[in-house]
C-alpha atoms as a PDB file:
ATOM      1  CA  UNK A   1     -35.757  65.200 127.006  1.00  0.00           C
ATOM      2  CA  UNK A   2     -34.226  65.470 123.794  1.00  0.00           C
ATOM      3  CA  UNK A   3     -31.719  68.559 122.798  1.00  0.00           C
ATOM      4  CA  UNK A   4     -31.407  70.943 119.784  1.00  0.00           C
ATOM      5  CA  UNK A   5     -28.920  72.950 118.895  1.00  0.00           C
ATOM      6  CA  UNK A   6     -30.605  76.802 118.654  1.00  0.00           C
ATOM      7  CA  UNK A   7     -28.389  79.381 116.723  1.00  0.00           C
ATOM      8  CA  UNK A   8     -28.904  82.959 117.162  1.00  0.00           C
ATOM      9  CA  UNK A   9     -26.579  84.366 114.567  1.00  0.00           C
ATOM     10  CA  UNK A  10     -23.672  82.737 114.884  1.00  0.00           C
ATOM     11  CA  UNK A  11     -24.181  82.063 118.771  1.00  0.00           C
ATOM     12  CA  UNK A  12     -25.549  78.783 119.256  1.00  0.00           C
ATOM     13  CA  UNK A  13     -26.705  76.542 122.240  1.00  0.00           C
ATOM     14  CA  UNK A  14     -27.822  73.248 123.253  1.00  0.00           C
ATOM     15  CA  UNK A  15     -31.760  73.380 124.499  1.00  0.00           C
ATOM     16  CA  UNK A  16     -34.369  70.621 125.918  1.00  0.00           C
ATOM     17  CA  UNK A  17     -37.348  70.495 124.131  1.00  0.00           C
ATOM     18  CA  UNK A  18     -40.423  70.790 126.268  1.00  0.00           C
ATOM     19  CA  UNK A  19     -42.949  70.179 123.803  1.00  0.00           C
ATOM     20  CA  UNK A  20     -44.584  67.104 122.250  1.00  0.00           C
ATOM     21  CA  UNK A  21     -44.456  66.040 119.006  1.00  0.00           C
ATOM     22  CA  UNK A  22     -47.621  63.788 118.723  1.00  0.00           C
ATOM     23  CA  UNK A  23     -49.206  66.954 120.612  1.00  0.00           C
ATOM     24  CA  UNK A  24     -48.000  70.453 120.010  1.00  0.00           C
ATOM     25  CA  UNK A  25     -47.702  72.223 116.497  1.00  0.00           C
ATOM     26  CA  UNK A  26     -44.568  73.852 117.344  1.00  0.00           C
ATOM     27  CA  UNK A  27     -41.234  73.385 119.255  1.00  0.00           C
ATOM     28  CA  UNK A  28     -41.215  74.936 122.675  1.00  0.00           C
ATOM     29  CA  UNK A  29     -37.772  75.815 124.816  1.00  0.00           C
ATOM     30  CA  UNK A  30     -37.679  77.158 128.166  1.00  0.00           C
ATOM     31  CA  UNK A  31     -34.935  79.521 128.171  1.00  0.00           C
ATOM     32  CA  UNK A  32     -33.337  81.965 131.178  1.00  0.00           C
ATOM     33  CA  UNK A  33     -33.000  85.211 130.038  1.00  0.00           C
ATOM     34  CA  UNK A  34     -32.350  86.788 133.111  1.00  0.00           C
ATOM     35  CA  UNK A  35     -28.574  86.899 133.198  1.00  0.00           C
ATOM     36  CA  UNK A  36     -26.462  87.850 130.743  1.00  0.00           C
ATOM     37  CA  UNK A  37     -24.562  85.544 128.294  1.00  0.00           C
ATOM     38  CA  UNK A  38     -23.959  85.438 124.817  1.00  0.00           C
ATOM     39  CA  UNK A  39     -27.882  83.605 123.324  1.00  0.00           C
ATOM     40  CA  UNK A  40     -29.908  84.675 125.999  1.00  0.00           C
ATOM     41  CA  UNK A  41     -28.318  89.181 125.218  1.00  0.00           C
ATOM     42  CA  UNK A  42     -29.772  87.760 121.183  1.00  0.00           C
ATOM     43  CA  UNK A  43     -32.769  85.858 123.129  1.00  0.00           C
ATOM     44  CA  UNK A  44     -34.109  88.846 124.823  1.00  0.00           C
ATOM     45  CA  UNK A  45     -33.570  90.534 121.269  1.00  0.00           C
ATOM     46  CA  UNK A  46     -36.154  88.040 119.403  1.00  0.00           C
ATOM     47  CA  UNK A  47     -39.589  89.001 118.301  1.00  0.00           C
ATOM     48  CA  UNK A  48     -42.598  87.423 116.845  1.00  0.00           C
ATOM     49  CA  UNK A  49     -41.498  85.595 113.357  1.00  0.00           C
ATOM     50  CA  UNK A  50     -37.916  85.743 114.092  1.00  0.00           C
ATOM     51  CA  UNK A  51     -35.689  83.387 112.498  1.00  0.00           C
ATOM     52  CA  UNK A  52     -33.895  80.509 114.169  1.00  0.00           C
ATOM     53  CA  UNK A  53     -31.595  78.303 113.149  1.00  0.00           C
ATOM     54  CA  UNK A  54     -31.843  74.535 114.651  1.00  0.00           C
ATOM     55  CA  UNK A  55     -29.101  72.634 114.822  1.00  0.00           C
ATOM     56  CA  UNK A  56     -28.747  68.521 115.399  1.00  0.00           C
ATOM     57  CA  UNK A  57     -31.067  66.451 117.592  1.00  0.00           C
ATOM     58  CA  UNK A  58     -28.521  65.337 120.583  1.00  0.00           C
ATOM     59  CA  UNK A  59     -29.752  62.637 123.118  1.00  0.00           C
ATOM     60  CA  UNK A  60     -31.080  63.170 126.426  1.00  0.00           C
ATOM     61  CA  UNK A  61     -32.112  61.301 129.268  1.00  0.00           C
ATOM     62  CA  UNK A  62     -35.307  62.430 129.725  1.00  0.00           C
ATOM     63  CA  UNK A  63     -38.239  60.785 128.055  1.00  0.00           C
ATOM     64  CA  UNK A  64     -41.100  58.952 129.473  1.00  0.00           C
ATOM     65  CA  UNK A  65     -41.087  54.924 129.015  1.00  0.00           C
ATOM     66  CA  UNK A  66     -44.496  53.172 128.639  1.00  0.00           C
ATOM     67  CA  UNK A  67     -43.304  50.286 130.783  1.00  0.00           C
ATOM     68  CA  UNK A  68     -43.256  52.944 133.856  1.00  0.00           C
ATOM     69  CA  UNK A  69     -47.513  53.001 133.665  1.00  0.00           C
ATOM     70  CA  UNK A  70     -48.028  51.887 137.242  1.00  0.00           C
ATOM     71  CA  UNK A  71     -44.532  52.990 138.790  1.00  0.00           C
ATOM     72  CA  UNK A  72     -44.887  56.091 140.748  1.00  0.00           C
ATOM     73  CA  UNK A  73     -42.751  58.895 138.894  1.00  0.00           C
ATOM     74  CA  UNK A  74     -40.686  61.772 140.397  1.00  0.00           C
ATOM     75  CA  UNK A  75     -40.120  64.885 138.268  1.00  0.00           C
ATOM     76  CA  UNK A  76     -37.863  66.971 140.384  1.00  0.00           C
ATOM     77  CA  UNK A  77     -36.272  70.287 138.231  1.00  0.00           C
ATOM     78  CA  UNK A  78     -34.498  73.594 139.297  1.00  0.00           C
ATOM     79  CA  UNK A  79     -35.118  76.741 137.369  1.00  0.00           C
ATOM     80  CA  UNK A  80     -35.582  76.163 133.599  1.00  0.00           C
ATOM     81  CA  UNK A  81     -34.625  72.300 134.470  1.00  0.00           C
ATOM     82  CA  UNK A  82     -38.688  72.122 134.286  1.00  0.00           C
ATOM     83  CA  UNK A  83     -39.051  72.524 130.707  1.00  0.00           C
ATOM     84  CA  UNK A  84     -38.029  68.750 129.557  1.00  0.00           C
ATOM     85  CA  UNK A  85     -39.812  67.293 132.750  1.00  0.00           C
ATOM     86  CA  UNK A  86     -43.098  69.174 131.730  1.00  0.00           C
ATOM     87  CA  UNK A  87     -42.847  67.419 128.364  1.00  0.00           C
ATOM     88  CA  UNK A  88     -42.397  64.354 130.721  1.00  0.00           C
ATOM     89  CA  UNK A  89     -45.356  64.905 132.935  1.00  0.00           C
ATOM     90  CA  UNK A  90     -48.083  65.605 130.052  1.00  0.00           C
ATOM     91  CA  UNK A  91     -46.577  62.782 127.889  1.00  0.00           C
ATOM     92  CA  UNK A  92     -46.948  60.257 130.904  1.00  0.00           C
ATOM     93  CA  UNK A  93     -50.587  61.998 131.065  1.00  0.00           C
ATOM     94  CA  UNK A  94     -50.718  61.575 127.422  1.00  0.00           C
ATOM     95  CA  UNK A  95     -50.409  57.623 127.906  1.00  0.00           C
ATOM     96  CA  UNK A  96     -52.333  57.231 130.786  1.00  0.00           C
ATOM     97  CA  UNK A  97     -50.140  56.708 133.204  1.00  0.00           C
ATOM     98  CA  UNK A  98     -51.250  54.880 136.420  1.00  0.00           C
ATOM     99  CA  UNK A  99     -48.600  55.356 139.165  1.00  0.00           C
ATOM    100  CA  UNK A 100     -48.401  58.408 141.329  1.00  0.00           C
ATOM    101  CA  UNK A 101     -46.675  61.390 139.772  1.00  0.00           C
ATOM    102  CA  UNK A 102     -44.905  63.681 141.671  1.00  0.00           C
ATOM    103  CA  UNK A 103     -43.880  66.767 140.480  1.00  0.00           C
ATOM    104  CA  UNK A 104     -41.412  69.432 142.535  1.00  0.00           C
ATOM    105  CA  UNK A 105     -39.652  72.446 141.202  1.00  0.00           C
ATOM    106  CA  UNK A 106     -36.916  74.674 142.838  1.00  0.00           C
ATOM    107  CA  UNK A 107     -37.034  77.878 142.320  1.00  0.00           C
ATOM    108  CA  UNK A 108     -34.884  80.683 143.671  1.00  0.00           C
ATOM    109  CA  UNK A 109     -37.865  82.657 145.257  1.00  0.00           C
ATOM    110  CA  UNK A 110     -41.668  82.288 144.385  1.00  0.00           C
ATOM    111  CA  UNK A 111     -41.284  84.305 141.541  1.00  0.00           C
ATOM    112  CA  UNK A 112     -39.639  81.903 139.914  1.00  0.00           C
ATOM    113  CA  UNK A 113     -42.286  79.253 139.569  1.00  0.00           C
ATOM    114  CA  UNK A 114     -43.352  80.002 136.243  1.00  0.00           C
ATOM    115  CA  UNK A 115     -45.095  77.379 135.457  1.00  0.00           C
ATOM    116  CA  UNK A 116     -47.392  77.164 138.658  1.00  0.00           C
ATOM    117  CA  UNK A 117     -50.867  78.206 136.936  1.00  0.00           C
ATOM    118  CA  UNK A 118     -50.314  75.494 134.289  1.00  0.00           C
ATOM    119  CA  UNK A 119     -49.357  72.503 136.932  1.00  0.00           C
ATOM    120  CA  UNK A 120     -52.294  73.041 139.157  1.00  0.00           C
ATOM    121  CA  UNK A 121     -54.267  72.937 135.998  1.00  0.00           C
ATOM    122  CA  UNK A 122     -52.786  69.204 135.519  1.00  0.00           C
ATOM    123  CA  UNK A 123     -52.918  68.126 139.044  1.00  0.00           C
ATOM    124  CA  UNK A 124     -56.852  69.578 139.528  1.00  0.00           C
ATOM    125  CA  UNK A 125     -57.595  67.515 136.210  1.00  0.00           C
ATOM    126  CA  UNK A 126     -55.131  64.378 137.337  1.00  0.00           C
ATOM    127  CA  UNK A 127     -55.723  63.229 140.955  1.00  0.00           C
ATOM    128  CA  UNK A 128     -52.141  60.933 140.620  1.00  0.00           C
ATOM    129  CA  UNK A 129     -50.655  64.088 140.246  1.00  0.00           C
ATOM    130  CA  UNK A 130     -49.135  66.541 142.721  1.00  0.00           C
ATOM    131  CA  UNK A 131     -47.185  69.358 142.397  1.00  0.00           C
ATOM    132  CA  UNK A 132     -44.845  71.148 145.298  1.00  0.00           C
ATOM    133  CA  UNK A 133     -43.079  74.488 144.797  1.00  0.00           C
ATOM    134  CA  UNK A 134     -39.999  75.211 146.512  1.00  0.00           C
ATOM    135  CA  UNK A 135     -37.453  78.201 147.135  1.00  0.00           C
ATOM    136  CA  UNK A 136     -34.049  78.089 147.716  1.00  0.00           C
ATOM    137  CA  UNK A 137     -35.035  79.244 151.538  1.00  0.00           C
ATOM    138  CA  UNK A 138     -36.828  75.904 152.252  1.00  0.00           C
ATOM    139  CA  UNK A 139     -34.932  73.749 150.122  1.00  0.00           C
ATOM    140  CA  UNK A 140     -32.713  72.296 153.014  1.00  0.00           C
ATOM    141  CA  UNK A 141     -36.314  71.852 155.430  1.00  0.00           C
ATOM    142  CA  UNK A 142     -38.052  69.770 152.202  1.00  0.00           C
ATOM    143  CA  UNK A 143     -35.155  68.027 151.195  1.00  0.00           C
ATOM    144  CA  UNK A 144     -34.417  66.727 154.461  1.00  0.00           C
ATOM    145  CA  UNK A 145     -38.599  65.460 154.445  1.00  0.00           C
ATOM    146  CA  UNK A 146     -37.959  63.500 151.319  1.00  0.00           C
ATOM    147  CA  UNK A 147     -39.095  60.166 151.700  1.00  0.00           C
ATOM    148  CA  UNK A 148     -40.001  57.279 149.274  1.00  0.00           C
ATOM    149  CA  UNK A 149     -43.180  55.284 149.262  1.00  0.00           C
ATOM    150  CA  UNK A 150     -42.016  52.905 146.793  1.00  0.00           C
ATOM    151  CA  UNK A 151     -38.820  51.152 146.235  1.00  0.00           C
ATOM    152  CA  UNK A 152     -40.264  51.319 142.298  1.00  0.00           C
ATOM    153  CA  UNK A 153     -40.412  54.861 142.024  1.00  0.00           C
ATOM    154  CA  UNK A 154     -38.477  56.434 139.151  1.00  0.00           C
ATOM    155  CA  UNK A 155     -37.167  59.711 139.649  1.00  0.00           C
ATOM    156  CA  UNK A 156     -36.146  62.200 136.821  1.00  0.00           C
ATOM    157  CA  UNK A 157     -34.299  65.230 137.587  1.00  0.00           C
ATOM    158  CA  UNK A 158     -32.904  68.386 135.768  1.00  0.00           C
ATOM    159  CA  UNK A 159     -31.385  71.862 136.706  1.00  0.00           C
ATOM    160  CA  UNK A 160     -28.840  73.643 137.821  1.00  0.00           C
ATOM    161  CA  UNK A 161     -25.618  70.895 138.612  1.00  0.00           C
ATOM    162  CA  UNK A 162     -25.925  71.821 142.605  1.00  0.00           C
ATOM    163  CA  UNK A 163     -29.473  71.149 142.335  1.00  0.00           C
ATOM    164  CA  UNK A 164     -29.674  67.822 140.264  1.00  0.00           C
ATOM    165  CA  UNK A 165     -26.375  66.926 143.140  1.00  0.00           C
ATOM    166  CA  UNK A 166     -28.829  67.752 146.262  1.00  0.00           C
ATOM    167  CA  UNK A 167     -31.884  66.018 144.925  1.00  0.00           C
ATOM    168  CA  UNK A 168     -29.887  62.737 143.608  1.00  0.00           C
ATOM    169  CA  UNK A 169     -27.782  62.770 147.396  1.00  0.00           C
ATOM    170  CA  UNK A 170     -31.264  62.840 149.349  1.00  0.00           C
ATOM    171  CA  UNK A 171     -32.987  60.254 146.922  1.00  0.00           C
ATOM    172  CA  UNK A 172     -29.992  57.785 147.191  1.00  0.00           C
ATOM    173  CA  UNK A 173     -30.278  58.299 151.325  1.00  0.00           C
ATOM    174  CA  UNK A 174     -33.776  57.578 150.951  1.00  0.00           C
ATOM    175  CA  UNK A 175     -32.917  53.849 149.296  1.00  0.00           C
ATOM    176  CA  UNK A 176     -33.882  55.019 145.415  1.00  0.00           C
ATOM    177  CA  UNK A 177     -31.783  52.774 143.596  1.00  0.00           C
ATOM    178  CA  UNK A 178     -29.067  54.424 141.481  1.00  0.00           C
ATOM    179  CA  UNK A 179     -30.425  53.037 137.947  1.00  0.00           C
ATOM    180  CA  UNK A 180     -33.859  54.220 138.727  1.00  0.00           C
ATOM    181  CA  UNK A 181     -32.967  57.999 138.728  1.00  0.00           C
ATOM    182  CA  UNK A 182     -32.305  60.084 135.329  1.00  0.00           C
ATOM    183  CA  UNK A 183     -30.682  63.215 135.045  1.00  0.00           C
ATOM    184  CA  UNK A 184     -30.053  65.982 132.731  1.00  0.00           C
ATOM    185  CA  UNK A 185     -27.183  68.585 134.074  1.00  0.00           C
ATOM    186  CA  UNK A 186     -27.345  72.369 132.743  1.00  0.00           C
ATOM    187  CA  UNK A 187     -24.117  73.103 132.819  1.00  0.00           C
ATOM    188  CA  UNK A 188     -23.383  77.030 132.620  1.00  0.00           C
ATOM    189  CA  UNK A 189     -21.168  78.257 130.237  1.00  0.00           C
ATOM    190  CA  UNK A 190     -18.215  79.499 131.240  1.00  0.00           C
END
């Protein structure tokens, strides 16, 4: 859940990390190249053994807390919003964690689930976790079927600003209490 500054030339950007320090020998950034804008034109330029700059380490609120072990935890992202919550999830499988872990990501067609492969993987290995995958079509349908279990349930969230809106207006209907949901915004630039 914690941001670095990336410079690409002289363009530079704030990015989550999605990788683990105690686990991964590298830094890892999920990053929409899709549309254009001024680091993602120079992202789509990299190759293997490019340079990067990295700027200062800027807070976030996304990072898993020991104390949640036996809470059940929410990790609900839109688009490239998953990259910081799948540092979550696999450090909160890194520490054993206990409660239920619930994992959905909104996506603006199937397509866009790019890390699909790699969550089954966890879930089939984890039975606490699950994993649902949802479009932009059915977003209204699921949202509206959102229920808690548990008043203890933490929920982390991260996307697009409509997105994190949506999920943290059907979570508060459901009763989750206002300090037990985190949220990182990706604003666009503009």
């Amino acid at each position: 859940g914690q941001h670095l500054v990336l410079w690409a030339g002289s363009v530079a950007r704030p990015y989550s990390l999605a990788s683990l320090p105690q686990e991964d020998p590298f830094l890892e950034f999920h990053i929409d190249c899709r549309l254009p804008g001024e680091f993602s034109d120079a992202a789509r330029q990299f190759k293997a053994g490019d340079s990067l700059r990295l700027g200062e380490l800027r807070g976030g609120a996304l990072q898993y807390d020991p104390d949640w072990q036996s809470r059940p935890l929410w990790l609900l992202a839109s688009g490239t919003g998953l990259g910081p919550l799948w540092g979550v999830l696999r450090e909160a499988l890194r520490q054993d964690h206990q409660g239920a872990i619930r994992v959905i990501h909104l996506a603006h067609d199937a397509g866009g689930h790019y890390l699909a492969g790699p969550l089954a993987q966890l879930a089939g290995a984890h039975p606490n976790v699950t994993v649902e995958l949802w479009t932009a079509a059915e977003v209204t349908q699921a949202l509206a079927q959102l229920r808690l279990v548990s008043r203890q349930t933490l929920a982390l969230l991260c996307g697009h600003p409509a997105s994190v809106e949506a999920f943290s207006k059907r979570l508060f209907l459901a009763g989750l209490p206002r300090n037990q949901l985190l949220a990182d915004v990706f604003l666009p630039r503009g």
